[in-house]
PDB file of N, CA and C in Angstrom:
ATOM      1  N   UNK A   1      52.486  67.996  99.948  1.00  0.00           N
ATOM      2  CA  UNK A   1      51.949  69.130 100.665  1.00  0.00           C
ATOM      3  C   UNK A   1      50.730  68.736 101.503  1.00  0.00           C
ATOM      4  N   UNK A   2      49.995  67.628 100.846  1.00  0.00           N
ATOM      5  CA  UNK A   2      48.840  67.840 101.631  1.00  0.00           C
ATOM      6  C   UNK A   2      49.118  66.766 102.675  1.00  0.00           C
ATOM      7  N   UNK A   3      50.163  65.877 102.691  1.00  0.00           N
ATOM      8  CA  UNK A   3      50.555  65.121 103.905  1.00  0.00           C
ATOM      9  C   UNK A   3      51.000  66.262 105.133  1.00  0.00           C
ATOM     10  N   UNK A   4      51.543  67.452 104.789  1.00  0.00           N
ATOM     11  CA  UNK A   4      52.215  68.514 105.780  1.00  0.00           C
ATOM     12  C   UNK A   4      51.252  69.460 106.181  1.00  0.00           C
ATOM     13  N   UNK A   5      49.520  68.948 105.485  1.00  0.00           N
ATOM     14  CA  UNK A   5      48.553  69.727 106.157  1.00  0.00           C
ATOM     15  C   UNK A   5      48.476  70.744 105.959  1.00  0.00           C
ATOM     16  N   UNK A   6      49.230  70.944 104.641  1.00  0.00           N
ATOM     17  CA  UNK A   6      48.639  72.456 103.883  1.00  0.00           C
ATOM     18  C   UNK A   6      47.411  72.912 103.115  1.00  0.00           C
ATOM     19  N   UNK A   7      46.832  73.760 103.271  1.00  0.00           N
ATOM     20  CA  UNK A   7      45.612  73.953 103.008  1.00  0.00           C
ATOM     21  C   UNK A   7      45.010  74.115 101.559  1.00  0.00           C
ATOM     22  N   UNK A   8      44.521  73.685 101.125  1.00  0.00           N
ATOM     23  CA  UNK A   8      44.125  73.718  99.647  1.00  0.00           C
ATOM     24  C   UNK A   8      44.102  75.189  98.877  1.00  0.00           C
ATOM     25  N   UNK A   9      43.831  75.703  99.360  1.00  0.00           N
ATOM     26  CA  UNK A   9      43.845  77.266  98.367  1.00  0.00           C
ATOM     27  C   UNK A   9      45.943  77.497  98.266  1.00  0.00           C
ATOM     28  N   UNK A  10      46.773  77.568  99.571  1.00  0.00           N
ATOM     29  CA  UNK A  10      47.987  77.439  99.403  1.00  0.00           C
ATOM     30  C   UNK A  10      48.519  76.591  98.145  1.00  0.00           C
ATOM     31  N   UNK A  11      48.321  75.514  98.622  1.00  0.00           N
ATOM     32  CA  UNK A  11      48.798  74.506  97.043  1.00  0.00           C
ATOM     33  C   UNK A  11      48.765  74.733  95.900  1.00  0.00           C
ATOM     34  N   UNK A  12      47.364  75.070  95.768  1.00  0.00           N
ATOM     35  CA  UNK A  12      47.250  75.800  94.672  1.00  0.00           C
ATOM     36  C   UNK A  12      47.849  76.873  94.074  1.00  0.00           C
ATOM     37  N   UNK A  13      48.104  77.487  95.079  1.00  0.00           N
ATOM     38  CA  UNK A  13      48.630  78.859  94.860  1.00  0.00           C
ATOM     39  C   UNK A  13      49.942  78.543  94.258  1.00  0.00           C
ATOM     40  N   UNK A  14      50.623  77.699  94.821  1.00  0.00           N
ATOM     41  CA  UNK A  14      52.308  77.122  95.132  1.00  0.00           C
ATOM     42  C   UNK A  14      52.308  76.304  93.705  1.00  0.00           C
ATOM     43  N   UNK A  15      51.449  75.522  93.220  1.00  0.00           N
ATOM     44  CA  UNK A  15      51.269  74.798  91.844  1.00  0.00           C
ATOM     45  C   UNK A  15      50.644  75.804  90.633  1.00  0.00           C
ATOM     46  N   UNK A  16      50.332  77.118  91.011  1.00  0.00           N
ATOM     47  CA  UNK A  16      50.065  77.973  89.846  1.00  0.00           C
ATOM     48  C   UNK A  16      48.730  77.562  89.071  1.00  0.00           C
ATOM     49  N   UNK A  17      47.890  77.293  90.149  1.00  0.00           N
ATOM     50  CA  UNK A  17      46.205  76.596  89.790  1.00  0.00           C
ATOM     51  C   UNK A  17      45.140  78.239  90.320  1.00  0.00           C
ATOM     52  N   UNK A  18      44.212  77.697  89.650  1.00  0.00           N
ATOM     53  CA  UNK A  18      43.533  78.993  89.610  1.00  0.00           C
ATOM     54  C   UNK A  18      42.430  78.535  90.624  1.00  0.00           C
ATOM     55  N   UNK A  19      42.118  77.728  90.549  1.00  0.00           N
ATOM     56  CA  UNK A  19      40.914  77.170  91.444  1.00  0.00           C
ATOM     57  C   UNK A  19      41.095  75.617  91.602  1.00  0.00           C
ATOM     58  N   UNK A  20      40.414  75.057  92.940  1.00  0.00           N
ATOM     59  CA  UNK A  20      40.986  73.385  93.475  1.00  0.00           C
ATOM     60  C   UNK A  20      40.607  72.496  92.154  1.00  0.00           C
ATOM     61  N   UNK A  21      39.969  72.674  91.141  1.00  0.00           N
ATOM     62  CA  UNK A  21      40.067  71.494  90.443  1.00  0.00           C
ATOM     63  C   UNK A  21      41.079  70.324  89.898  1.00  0.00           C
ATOM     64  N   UNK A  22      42.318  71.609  89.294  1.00  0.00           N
ATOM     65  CA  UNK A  22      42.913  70.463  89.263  1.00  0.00           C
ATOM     66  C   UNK A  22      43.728  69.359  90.342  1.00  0.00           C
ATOM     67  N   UNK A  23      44.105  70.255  91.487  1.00  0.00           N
ATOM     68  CA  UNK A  23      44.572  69.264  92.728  1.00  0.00           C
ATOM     69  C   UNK A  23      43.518  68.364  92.812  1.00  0.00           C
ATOM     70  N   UNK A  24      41.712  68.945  92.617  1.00  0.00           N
ATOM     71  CA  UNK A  24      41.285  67.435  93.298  1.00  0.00           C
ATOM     72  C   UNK A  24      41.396  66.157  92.317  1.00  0.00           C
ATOM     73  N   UNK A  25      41.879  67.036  91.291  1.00  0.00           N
ATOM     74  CA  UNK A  25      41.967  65.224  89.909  1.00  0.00           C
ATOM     75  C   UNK A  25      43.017  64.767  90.397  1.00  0.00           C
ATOM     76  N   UNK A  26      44.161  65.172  90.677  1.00  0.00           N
ATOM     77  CA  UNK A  26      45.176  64.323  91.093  1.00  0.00           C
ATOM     78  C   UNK A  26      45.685  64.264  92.727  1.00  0.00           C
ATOM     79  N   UNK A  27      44.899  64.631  93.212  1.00  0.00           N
ATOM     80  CA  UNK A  27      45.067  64.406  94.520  1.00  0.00           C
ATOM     81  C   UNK A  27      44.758  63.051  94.775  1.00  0.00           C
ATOM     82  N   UNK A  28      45.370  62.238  96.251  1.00  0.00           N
ATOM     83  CA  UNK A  28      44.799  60.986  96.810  1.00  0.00           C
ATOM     84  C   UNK A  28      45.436  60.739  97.867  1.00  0.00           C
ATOM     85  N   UNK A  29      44.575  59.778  98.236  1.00  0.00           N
ATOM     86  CA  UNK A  29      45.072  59.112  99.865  1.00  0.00           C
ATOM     87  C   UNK A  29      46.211  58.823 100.004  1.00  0.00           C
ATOM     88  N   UNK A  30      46.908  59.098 100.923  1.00  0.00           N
ATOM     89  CA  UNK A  30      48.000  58.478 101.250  1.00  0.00           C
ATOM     90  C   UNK A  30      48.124  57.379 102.727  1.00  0.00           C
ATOM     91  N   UNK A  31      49.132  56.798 102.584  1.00  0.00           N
ATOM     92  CA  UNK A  31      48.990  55.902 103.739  1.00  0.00           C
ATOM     93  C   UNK A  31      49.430  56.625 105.208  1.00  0.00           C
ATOM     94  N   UNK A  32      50.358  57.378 105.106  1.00  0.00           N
ATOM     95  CA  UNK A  32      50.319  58.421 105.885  1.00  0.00           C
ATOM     96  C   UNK A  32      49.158  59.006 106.679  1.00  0.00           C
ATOM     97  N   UNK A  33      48.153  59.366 105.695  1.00  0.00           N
ATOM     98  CA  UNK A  33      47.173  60.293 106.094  1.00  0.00           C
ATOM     99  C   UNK A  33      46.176  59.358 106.625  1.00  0.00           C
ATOM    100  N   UNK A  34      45.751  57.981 106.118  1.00  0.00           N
ATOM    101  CA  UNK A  34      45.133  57.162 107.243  1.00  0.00           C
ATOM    102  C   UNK A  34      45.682  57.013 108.717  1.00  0.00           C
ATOM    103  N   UNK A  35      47.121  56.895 108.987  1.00  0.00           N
ATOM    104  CA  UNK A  35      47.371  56.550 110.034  1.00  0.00           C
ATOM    105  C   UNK A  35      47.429  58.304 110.217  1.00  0.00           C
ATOM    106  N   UNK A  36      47.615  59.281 110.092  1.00  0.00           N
ATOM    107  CA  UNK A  36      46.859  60.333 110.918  1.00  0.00           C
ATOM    108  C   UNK A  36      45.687  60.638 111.240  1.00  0.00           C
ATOM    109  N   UNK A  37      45.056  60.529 110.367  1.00  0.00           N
ATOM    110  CA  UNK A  37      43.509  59.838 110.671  1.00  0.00           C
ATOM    111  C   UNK A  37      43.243  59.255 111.739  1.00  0.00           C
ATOM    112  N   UNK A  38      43.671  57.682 111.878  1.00  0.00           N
ATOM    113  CA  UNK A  38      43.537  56.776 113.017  1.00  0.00           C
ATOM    114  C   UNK A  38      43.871  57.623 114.244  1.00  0.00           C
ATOM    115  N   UNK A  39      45.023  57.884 113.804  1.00  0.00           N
ATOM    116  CA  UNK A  39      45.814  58.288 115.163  1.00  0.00           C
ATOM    117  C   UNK A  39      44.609  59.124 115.862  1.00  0.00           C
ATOM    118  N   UNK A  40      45.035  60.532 115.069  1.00  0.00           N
ATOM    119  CA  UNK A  40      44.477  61.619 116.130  1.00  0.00           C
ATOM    120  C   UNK A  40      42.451  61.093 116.351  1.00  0.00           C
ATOM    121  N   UNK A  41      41.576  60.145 115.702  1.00  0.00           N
ATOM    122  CA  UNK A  41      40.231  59.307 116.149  1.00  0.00           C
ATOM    123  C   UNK A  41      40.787  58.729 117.520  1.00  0.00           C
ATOM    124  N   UNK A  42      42.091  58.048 117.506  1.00  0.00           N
ATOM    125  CA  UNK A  42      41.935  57.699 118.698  1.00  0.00           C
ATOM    126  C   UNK A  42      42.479  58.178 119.842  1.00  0.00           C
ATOM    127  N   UNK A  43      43.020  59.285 119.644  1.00  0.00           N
ATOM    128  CA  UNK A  43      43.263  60.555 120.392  1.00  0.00           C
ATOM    129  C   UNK A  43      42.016  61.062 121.223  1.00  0.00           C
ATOM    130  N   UNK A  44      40.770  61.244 120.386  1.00  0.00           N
ATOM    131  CA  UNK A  44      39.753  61.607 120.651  1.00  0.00           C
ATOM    132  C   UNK A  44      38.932  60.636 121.048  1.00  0.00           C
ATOM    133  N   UNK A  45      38.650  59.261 121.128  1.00  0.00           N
ATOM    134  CA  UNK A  45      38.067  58.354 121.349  1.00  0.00           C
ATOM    135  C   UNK A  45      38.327  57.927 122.997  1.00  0.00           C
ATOM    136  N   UNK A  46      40.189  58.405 123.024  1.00  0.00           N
ATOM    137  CA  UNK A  46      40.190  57.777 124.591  1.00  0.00           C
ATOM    138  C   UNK A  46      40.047  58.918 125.392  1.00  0.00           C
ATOM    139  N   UNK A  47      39.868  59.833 125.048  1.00  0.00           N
ATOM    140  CA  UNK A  47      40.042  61.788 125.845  1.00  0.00           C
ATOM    141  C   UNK A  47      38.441  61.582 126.309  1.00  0.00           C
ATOM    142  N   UNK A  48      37.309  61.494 125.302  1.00  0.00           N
ATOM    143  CA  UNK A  48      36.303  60.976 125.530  1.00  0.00           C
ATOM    144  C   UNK A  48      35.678  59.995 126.854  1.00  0.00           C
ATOM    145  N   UNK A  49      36.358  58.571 126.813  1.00  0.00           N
ATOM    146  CA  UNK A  49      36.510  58.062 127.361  1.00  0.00           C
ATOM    147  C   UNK A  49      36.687  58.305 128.935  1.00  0.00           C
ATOM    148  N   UNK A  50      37.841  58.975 128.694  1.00  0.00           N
ATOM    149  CA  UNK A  50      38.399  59.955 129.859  1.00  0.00           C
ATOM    150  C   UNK A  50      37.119  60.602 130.903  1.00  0.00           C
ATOM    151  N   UNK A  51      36.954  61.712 129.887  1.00  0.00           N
ATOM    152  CA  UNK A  51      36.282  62.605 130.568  1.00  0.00           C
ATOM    153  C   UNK A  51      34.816  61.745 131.299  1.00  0.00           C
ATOM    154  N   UNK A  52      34.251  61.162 130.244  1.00  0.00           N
ATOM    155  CA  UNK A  52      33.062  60.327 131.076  1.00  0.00           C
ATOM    156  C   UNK A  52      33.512  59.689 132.039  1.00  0.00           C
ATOM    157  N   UNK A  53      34.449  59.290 132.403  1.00  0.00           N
ATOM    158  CA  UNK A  53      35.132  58.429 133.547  1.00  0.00           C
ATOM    159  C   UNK A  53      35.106  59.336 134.551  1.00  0.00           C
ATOM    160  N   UNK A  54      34.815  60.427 134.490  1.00  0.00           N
ATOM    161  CA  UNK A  54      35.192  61.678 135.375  1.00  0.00           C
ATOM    162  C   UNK A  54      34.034  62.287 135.750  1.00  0.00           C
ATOM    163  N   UNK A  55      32.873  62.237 135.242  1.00  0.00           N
ATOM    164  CA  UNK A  55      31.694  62.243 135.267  1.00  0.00           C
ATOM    165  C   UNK A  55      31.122  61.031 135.990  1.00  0.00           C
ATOM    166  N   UNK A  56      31.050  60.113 135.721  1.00  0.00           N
ATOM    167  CA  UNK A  56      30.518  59.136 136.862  1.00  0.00           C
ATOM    168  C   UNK A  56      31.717  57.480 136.180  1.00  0.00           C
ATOM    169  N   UNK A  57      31.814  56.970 137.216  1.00  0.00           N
ATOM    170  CA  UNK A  57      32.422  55.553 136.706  1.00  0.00           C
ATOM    171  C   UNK A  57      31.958  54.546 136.533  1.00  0.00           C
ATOM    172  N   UNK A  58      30.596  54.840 136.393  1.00  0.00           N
ATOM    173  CA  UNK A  58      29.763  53.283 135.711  1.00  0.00           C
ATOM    174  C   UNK A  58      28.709  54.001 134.666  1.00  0.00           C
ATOM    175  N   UNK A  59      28.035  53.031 133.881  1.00  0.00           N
ATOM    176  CA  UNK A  59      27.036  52.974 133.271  1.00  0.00           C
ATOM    177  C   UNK A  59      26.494  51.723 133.097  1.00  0.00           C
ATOM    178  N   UNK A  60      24.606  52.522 132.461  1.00  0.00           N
ATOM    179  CA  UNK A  60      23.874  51.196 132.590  1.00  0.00           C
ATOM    180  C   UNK A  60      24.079  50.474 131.209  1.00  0.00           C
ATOM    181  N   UNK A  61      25.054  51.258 130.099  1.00  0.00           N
ATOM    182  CA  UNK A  61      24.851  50.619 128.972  1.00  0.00           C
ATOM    183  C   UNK A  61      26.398  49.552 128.928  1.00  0.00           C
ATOM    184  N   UNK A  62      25.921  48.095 129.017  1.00  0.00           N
ATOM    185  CA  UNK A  62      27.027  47.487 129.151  1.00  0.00           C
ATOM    186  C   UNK A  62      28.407  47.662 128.453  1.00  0.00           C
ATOM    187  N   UNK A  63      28.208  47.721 127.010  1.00  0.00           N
ATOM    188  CA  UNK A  63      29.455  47.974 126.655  1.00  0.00           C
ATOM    189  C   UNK A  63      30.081  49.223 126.795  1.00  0.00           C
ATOM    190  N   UNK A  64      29.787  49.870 127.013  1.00  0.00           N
ATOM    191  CA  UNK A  64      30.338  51.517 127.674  1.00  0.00           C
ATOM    192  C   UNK A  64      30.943  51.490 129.295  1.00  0.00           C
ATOM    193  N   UNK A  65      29.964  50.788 129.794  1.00  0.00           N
ATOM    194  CA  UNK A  65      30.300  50.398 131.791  1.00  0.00           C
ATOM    195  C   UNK A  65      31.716  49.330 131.174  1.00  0.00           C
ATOM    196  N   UNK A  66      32.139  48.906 130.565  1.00  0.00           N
ATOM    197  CA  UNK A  66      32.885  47.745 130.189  1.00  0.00           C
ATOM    198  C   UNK A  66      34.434  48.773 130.125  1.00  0.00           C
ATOM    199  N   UNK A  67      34.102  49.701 129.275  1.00  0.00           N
ATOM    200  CA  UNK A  67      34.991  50.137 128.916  1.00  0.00           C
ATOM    201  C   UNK A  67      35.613  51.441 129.617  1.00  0.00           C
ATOM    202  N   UNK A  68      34.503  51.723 130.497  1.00  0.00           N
ATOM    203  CA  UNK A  68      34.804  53.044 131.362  1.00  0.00           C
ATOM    204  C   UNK A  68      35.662  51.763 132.261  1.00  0.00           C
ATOM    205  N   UNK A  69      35.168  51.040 132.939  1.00  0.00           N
ATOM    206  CA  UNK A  69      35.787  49.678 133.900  1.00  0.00           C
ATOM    207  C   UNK A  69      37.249  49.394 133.419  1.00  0.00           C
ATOM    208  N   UNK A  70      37.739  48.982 132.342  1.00  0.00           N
ATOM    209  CA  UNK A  70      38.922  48.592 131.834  1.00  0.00           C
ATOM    210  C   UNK A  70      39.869  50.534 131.961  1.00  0.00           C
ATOM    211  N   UNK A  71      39.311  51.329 132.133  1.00  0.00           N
ATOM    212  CA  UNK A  71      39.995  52.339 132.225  1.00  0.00           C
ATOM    213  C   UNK A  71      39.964  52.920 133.542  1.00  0.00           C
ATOM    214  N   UNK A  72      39.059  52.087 134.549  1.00  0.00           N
ATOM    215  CA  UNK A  72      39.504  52.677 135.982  1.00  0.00           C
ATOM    216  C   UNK A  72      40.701  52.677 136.619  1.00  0.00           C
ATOM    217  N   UNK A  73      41.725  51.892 135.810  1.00  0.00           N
ATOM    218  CA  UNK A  73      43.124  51.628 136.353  1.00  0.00           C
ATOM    219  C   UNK A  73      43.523  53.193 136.497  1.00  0.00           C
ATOM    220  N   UNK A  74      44.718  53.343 137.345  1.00  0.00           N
ATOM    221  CA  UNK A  74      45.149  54.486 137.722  1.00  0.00           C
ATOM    222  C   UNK A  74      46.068  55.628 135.977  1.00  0.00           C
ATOM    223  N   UNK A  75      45.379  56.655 135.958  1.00  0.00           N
ATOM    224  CA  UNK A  75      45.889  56.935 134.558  1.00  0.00           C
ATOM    225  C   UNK A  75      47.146  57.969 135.061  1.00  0.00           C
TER     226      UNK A  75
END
């Protein structure tokens, strides 16, 4: 459930728990949920990216001018 991004009070509800404790004892990471993680960070990392590119196309801070630069290609 919680890979399908269901919300903790639901689960509970659906597992017949009265309050999140016991999901959080047996709850855990999944590998799944890192690479959604990753994913949608770098969803937001290049949108970011983006938009400052759109705002001006250089900067004085090198590694940022570096990386706005590697994204002046035509998007």
């Amino acid at each position: 459930m919680e890979e399908l991004g269901t919300p903790k009070v639901l689960m509970d509800e659906r597992m017949g728990h009265l309050d999140g404790s016991v999901s959080a004892r047996y709850a855990h990471v999944t590998d799944a949920m890192r690479i959604e993680l990753m994913t949608g960070l770098t969803t937001l990392w290049v949108r970011s990216l983006d938009e400052r590119l759109d705002l001006a196309p250089r900067s004085p801070v090198p590694v940022l001018d570096r990386l706005l630069q590697e994204r002046v290609t035509p998007r």
